[in-house]
N, C-alpha and C. Protein backbone atom coordinates (compact mmCIF):
# COMPACT_ATOMS: atom_id res chain seq x y z
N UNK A 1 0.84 -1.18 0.00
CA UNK A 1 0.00 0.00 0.00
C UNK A 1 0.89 1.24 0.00
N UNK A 2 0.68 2.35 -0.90
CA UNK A 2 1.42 3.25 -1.11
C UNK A 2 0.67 4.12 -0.68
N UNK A 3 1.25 5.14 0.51
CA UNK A 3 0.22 6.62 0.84
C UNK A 3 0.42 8.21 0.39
N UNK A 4 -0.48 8.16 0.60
CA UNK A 4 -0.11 10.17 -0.50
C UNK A 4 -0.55 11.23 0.43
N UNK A 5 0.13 11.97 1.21
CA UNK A 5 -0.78 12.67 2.82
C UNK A 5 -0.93 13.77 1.52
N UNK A 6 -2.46 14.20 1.59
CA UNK A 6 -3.36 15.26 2.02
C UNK A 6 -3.24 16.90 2.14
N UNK A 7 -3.17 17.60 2.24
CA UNK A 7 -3.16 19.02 2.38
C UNK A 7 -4.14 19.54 2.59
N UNK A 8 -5.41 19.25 2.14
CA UNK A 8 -6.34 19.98 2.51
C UNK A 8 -7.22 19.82 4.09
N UNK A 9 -8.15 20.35 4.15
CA UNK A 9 -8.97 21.14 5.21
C UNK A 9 -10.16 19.88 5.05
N UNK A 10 -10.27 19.57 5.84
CA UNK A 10 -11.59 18.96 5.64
C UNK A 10 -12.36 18.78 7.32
N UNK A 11 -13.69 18.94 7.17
CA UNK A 11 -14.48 18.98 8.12
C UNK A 11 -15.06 18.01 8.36
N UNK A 12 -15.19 17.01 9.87
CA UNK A 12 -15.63 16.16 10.35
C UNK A 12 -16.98 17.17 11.32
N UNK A 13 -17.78 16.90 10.93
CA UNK A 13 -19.26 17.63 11.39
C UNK A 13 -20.17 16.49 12.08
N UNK A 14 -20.11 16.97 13.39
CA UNK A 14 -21.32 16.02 14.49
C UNK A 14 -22.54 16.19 13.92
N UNK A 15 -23.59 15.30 14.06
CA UNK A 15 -24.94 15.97 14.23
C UNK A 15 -24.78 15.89 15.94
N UNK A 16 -25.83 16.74 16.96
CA UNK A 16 -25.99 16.59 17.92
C UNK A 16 -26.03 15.61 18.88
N UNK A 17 -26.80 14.54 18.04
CA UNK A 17 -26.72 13.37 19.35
C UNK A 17 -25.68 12.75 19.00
N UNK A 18 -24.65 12.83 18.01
CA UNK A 18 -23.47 11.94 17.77
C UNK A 18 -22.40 12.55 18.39
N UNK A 19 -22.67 14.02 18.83
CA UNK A 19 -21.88 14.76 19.85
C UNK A 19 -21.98 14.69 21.35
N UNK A 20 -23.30 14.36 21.04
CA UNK A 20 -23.71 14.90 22.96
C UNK A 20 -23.86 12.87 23.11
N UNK A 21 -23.45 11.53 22.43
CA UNK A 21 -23.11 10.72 22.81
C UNK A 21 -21.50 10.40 22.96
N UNK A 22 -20.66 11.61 22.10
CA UNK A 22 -19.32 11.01 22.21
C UNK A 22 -19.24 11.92 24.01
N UNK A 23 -19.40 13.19 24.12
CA UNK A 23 -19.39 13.82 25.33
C UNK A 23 -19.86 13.06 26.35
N UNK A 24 -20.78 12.29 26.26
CA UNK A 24 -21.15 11.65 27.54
C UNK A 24 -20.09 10.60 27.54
N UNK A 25 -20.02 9.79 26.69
CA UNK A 25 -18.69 8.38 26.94
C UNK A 25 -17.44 9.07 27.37
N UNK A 26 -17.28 10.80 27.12
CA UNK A 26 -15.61 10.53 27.44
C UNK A 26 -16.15 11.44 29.26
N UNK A 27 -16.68 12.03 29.15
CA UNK A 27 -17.17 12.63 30.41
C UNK A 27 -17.32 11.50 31.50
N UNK A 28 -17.92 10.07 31.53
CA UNK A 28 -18.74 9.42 32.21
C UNK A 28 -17.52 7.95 32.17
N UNK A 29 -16.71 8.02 31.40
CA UNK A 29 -15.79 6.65 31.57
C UNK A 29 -14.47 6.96 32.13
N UNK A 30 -14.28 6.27 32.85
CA UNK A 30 -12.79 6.77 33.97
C UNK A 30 -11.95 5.51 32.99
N UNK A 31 -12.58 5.12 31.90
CA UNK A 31 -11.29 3.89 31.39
C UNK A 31 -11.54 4.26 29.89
N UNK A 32 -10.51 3.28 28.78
CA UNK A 32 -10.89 3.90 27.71
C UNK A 32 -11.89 3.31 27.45
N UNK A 33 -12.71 3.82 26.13
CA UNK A 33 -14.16 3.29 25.30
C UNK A 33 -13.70 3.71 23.89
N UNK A 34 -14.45 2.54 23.29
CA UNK A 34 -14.59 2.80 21.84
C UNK A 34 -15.81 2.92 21.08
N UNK A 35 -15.84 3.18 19.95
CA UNK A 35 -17.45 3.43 19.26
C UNK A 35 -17.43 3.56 18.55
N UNK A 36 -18.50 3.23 16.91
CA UNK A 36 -18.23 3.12 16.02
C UNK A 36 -19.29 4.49 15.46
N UNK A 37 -18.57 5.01 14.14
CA UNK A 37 -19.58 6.20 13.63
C UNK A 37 -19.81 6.25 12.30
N UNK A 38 -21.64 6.14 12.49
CA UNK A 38 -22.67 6.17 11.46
C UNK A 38 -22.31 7.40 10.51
N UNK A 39 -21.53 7.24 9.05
CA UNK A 39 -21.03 8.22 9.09
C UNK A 39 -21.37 8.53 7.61
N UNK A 40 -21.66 9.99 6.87
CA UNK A 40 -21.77 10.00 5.78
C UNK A 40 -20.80 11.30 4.92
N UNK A 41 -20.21 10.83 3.87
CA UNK A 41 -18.99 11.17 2.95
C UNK A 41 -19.80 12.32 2.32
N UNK A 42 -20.45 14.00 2.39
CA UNK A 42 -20.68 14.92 1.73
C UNK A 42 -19.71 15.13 0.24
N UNK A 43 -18.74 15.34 0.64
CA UNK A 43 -17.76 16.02 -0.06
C UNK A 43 -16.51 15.34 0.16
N UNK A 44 -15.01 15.66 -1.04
CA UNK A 44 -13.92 15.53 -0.04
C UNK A 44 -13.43 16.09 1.04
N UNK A 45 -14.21 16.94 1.38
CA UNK A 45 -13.81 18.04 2.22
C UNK A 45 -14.99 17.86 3.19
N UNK A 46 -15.96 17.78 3.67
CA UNK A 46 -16.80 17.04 4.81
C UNK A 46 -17.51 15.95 4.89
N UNK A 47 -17.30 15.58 5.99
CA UNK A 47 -18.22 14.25 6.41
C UNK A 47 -18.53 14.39 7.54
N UNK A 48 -19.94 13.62 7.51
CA UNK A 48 -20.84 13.94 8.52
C UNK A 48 -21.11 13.06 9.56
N UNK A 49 -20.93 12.55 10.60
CA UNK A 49 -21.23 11.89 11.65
C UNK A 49 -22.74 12.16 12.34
N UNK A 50 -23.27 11.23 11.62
CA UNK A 50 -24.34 11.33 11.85
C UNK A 50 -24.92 10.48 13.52
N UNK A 51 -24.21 9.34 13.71
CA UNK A 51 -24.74 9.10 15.42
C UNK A 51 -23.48 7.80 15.70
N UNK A 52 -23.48 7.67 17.03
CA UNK A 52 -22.32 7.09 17.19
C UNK A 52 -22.91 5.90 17.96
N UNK A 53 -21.89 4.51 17.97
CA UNK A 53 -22.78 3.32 18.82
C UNK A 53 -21.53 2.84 19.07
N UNK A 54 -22.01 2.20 20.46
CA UNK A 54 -20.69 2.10 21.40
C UNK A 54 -21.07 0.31 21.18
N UNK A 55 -19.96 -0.33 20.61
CA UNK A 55 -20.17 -2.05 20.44
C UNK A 55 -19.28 -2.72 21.71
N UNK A 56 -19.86 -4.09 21.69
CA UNK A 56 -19.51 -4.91 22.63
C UNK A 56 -17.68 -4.89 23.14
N UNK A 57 -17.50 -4.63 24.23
CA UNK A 57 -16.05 -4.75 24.32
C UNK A 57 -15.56 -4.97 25.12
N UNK A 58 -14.41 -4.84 25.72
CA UNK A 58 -13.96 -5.31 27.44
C UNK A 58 -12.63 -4.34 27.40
N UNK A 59 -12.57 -3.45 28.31
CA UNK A 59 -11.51 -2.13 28.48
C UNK A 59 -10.97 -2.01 29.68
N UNK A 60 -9.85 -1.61 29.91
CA UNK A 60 -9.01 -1.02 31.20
C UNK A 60 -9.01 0.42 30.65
N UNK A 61 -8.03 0.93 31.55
CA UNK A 61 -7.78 2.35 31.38
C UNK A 61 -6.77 2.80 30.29
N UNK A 62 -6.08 1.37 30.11
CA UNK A 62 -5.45 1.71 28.72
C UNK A 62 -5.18 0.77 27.28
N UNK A 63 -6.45 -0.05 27.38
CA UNK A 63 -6.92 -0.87 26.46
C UNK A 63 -8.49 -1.01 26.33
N UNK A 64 -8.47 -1.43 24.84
CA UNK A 64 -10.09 -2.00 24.39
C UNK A 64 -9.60 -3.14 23.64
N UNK A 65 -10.64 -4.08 23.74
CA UNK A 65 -10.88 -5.19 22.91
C UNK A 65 -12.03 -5.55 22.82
N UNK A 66 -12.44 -5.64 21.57
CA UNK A 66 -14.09 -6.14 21.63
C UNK A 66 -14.29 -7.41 21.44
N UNK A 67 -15.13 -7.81 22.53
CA UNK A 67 -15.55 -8.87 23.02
C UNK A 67 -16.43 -9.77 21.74
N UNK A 68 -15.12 -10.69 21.17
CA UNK A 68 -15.11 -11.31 20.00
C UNK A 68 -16.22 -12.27 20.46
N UNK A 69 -16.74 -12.63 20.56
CA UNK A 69 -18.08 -13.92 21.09
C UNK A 69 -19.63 -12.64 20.51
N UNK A 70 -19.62 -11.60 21.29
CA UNK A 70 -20.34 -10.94 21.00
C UNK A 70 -20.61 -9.72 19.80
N UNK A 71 -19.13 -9.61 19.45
CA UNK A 71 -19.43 -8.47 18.47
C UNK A 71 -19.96 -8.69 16.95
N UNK A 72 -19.81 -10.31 16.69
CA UNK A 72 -20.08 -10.86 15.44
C UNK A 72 -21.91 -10.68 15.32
N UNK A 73 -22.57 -11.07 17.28
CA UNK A 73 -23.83 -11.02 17.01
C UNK A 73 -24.47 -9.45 16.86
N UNK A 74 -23.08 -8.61 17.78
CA UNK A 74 -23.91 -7.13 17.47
C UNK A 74 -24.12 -6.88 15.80
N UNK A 75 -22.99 -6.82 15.07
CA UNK A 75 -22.37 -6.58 13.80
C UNK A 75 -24.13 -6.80 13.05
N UNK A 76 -24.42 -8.17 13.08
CA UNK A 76 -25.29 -9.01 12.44
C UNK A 76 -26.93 -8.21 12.89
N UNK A 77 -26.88 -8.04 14.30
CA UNK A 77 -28.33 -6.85 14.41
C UNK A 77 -28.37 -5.81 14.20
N UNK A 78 -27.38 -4.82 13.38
CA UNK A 78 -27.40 -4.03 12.82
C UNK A 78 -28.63 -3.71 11.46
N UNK A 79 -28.84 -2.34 11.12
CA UNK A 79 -29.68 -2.60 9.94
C UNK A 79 -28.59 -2.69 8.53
N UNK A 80 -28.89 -2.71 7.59
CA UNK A 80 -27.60 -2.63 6.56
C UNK A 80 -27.11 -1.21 6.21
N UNK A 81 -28.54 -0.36 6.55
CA UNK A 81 -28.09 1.24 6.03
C UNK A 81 -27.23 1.62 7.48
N UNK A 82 -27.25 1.39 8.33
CA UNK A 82 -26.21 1.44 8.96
C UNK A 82 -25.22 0.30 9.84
N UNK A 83 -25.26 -0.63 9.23
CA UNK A 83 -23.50 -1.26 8.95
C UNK A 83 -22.70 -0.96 8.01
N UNK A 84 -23.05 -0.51 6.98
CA UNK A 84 -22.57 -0.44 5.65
C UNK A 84 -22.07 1.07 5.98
N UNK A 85 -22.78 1.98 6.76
CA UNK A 85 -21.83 3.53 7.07
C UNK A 85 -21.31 3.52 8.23
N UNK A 86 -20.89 2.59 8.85
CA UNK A 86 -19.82 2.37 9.68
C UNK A 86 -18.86 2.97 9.60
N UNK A 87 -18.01 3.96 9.61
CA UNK A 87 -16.84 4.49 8.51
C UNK A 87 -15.61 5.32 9.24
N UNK A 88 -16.86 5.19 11.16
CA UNK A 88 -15.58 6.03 11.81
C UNK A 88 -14.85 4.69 13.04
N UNK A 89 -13.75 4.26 13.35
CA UNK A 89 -13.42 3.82 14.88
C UNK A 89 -12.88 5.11 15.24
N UNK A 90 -13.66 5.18 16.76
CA UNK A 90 -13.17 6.13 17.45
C UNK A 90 -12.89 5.56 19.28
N UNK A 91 -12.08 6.02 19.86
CA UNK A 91 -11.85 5.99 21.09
C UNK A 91 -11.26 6.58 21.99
N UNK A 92 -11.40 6.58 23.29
CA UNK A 92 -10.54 7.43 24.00
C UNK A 92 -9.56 7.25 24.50
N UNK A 93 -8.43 7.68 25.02
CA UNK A 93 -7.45 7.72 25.63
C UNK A 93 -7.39 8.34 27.42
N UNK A 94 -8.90 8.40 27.68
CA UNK A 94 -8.67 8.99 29.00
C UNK A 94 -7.99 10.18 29.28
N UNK A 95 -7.16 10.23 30.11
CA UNK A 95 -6.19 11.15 30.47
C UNK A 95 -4.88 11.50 29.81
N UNK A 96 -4.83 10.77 28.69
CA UNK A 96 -3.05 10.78 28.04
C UNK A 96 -3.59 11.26 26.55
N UNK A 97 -2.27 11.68 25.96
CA UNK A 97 -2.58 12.23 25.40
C UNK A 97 -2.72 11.27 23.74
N UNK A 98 -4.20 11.94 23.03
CA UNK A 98 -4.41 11.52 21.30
C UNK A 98 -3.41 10.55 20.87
N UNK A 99 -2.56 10.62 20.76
CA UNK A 99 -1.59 10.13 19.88
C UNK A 99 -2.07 8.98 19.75
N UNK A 100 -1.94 8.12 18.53
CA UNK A 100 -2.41 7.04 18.27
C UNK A 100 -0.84 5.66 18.81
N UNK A 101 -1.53 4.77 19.37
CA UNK A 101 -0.56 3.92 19.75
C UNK A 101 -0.05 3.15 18.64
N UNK A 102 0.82 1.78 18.70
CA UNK A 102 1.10 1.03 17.48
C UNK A 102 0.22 0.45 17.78
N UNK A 103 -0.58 -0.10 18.36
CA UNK A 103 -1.74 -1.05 18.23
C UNK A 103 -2.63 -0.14 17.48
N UNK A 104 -2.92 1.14 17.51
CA UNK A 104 -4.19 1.56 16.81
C UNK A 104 -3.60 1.61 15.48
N UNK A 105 -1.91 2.03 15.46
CA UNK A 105 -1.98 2.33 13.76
C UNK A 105 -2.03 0.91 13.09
N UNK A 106 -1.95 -0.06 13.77
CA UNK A 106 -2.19 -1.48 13.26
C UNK A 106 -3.80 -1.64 12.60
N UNK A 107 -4.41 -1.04 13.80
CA UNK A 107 -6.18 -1.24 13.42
C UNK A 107 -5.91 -0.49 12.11
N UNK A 108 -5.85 0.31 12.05
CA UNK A 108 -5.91 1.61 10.47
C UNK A 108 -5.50 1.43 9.56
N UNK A 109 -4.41 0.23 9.74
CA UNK A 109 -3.81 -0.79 8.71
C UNK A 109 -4.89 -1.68 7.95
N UNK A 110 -5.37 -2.28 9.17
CA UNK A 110 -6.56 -3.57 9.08
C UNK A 110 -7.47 -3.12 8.38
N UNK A 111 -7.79 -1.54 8.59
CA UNK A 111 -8.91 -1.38 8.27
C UNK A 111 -8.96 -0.83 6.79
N UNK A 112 -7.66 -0.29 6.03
CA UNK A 112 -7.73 0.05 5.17
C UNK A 112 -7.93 -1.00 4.12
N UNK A 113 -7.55 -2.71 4.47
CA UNK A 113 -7.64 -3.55 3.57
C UNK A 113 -9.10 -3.74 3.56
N UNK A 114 -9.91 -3.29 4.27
CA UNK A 114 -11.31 -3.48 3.95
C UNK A 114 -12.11 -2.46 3.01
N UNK A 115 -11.60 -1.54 2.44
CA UNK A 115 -12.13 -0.77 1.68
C UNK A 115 -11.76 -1.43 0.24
N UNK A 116 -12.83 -1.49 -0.41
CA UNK A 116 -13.01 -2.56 -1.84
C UNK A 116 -12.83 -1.45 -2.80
N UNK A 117 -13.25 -0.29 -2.91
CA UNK A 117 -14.00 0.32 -4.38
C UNK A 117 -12.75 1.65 -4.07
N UNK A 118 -12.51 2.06 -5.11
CA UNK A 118 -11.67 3.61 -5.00
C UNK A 118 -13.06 4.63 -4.04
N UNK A 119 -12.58 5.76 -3.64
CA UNK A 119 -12.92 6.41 -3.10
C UNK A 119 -14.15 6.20 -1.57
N UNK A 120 -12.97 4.97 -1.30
CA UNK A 120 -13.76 4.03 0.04
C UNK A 120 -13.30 5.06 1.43
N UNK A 121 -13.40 4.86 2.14
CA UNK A 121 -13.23 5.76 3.12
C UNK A 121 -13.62 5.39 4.82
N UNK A 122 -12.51 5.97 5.14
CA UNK A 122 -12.22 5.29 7.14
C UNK A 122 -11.77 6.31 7.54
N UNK A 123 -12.68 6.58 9.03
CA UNK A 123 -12.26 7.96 9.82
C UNK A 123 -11.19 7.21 11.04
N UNK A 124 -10.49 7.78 11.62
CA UNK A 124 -10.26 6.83 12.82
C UNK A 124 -10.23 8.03 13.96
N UNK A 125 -10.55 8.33 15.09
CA UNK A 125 -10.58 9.31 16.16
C UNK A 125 -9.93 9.40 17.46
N UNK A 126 -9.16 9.76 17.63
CA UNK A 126 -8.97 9.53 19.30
C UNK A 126 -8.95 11.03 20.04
N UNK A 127 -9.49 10.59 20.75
CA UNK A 127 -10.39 11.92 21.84
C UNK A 127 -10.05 11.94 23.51
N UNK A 128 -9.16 12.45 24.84
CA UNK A 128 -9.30 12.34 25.76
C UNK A 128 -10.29 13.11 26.09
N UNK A 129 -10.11 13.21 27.59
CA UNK A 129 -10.72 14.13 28.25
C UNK A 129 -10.63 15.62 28.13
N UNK A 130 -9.86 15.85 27.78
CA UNK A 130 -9.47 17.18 27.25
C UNK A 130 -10.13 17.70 26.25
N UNK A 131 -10.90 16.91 25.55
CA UNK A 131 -11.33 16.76 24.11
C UNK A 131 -10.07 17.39 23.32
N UNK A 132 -8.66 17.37 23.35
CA UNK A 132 -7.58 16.63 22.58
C UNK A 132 -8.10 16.06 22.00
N UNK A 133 -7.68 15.85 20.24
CA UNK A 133 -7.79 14.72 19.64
C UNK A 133 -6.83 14.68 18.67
N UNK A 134 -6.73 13.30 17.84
CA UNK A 134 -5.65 13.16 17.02
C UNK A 134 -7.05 12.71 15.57
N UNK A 135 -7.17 12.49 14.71
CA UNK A 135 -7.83 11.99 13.77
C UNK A 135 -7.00 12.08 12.43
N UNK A 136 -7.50 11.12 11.69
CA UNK A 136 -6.90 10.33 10.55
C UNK A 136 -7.73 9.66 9.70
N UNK A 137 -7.96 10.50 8.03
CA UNK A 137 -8.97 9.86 7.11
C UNK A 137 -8.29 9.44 5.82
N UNK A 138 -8.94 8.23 5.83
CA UNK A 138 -8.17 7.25 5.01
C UNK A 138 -9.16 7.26 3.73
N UNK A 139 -8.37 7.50 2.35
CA UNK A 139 -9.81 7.09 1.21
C UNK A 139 -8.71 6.41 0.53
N UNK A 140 -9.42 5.65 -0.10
CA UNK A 140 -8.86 4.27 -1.07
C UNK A 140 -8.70 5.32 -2.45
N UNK A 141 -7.43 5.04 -3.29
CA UNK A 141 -7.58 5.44 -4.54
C UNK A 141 -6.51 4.71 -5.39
N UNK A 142 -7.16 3.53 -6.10
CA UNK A 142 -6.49 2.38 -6.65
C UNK A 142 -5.45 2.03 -5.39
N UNK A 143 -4.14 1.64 -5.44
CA UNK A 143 -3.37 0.86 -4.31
C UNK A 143 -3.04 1.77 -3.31
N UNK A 144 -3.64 3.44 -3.57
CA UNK A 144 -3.07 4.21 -2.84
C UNK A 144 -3.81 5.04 -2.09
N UNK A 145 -3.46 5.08 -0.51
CA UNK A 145 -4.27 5.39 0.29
C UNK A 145 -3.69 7.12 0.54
N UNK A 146 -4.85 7.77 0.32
CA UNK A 146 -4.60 9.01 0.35
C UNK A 146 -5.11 9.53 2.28
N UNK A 147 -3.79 10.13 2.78
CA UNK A 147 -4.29 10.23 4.15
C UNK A 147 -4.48 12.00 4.55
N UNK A 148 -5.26 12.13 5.50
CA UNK A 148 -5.05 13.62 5.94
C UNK A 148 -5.31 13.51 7.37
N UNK A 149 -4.34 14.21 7.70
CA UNK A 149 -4.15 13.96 9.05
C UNK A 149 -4.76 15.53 9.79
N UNK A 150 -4.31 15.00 11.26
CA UNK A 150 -5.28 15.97 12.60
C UNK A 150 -5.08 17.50 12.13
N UNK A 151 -4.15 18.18 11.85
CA UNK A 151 -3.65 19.53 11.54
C UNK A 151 -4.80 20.21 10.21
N UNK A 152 -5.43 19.35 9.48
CA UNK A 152 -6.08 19.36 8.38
C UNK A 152 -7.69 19.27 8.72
N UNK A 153 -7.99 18.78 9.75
CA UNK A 153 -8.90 18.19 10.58
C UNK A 153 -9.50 18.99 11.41
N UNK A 154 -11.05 19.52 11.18
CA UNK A 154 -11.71 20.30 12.04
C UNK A 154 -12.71 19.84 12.34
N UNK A 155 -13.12 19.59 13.50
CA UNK A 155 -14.46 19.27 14.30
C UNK A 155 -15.29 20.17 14.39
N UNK A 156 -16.55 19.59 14.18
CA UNK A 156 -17.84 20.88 14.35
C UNK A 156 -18.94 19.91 15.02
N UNK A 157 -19.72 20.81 15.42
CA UNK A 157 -21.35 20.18 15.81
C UNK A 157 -22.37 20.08 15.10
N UNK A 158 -23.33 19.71 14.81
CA UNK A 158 -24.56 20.75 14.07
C UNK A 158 -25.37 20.63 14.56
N UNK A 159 -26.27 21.89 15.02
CA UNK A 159 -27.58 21.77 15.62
C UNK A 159 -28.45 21.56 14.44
N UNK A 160 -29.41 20.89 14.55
CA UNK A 160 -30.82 20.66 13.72
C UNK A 160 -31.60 21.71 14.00
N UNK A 161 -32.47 22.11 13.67
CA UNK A 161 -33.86 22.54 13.30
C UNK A 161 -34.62 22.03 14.58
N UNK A 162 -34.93 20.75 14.40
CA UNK A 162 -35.81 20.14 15.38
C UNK A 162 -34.91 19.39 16.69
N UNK A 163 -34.14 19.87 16.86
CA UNK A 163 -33.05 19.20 17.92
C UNK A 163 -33.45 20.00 19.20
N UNK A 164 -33.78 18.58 20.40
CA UNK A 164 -33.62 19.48 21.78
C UNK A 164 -32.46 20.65 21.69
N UNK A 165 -31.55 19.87 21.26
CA UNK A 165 -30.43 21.05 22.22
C UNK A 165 -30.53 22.40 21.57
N UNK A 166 -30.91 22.86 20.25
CA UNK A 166 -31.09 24.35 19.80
C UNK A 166 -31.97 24.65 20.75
N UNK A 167 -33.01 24.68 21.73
CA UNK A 167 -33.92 25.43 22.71
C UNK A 167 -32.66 25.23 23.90
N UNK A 168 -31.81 24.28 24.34
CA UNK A 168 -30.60 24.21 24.90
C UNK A 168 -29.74 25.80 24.86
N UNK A 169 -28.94 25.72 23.67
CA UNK A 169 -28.28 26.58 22.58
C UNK A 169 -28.92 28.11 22.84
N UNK A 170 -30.70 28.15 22.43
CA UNK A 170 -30.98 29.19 22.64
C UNK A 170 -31.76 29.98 23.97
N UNK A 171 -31.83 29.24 25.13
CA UNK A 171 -31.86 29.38 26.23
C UNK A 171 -30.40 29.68 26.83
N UNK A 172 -29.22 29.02 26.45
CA UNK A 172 -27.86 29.93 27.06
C UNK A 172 -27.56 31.03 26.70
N UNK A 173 -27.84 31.82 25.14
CA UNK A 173 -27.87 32.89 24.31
C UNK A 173 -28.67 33.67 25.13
N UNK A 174 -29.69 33.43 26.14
CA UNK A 174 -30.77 34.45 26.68
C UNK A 174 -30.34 34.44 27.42
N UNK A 175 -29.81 33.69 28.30
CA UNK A 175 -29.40 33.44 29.68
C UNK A 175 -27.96 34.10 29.98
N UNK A 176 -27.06 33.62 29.23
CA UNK A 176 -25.91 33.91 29.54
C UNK A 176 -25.23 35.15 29.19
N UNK A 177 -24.81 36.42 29.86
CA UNK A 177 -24.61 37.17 28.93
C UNK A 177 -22.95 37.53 28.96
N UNK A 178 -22.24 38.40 28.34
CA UNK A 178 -21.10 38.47 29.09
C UNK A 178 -20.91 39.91 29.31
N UNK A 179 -20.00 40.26 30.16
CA UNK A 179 -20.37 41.01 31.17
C UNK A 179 -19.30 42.61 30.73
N UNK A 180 -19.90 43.78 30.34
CA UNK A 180 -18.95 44.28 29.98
C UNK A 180 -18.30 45.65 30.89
N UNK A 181 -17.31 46.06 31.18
CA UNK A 181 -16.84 46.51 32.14
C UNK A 181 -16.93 47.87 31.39
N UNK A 182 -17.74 49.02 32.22
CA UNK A 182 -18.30 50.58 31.45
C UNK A 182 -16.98 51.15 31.33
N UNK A 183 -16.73 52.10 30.20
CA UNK A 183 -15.60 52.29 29.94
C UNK A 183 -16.21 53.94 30.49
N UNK A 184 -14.82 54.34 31.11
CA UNK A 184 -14.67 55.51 31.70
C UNK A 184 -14.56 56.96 30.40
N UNK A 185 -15.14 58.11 30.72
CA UNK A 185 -15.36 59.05 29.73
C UNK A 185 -13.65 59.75 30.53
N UNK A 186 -13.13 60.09 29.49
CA UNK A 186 -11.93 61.00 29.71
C UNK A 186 -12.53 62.43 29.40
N UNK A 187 -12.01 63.18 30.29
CA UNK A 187 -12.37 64.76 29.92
C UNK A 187 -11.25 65.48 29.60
N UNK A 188 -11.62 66.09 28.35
CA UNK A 188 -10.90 67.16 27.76
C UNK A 188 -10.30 67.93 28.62
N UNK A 189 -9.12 68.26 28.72
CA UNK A 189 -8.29 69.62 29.23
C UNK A 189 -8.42 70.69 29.23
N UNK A 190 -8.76 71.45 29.72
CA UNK A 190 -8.83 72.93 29.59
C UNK A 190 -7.67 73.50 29.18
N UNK A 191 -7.47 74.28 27.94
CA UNK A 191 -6.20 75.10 27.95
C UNK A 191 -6.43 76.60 28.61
């Protein structure tokens, strides 16, 4: 496999609950977690994470492994419109920092032999507590995997229309204000 890094900008865009589920797993787990993301390819330049699902696994604070007995039956109760957009592994690192280990760049290895068709495509994420992250998108183009790495890589949210959290969003906008300190009038000099 021959790789070609990237230059451009490209946007990895939450919808809300694929945000406010990665926030709760890294907020709420004192070990690492992993999760897979329902994900859809806009452009070369964005893709959309549309919701995230946390699969069968067994973790310490500085490992995951998914719990091979069970993940074949999760895989299989999936619907096909979403197994088939599977497209992000993501996980955390807890307290240390993004950087991807050799075990993950192994997964990113693994995972690139699974992309069949040119312009196939694998997100991979790692996120602490910090919300630090490192990310890495892989697209197939004939033997050569074109990569763009974290520096290229911008995270966003998107509120919906019909999404709790915009009455969220626009209840802090009313609520919150910031606070501005009256600026003093200077008086002219008398000559």
């Amino acid at each position: 496999m021959k790789m070609e890094i990237m230059d451009k900008d490209i946007e990895l865009r939450f919808t809300s609950i694929a945000y406010s589920k990665m926030c709760y797993l890294l907020g709420c787990s004192d070990t690492e977690v992993g999760w897979n993301g329902v994900t859809e390819k806009v452009s070369d330049e964005l893709y959309i994470i549309k919701d995230i699902l946390v699969y069968p696994q067994e973790v310490t604070g500085a490992t995951i492994r998914s719990d091979d007995a069970k993940f074949g039956l999760w895989e299989q109760s999936l619907p096909d419109d979403i197994f088939y957009n599977l497209r992000m592994f993501a996980h955390s690192h807890v307290n240390f920092s993004p950087e991807p280990s050799q075990l993950d760049v192994e997964v990113q290895k693994d995972k690139y032999k699974d992309l069949v068709v040119d312009n196939d495509f694998y997100i991979f994420l790692i996120v602490n507590k910090k919300f630090h992250y490192t990310a890495r998108i892989l697209v197939k183009d004939g033997d050569t995997a074109k990569v763009t790495y974290t520096k290229h890589i911008m995270i966003n949210c998107d509120f919906g229309e019909n999404d709790d959290l915009v009455s969220f969003r626009n209840e802090y906008v009313d609520m919150v204000k910031q606070k501005v300190k009256p600026v003093k009038k200077v008086e002219e000099k008398k000559k």
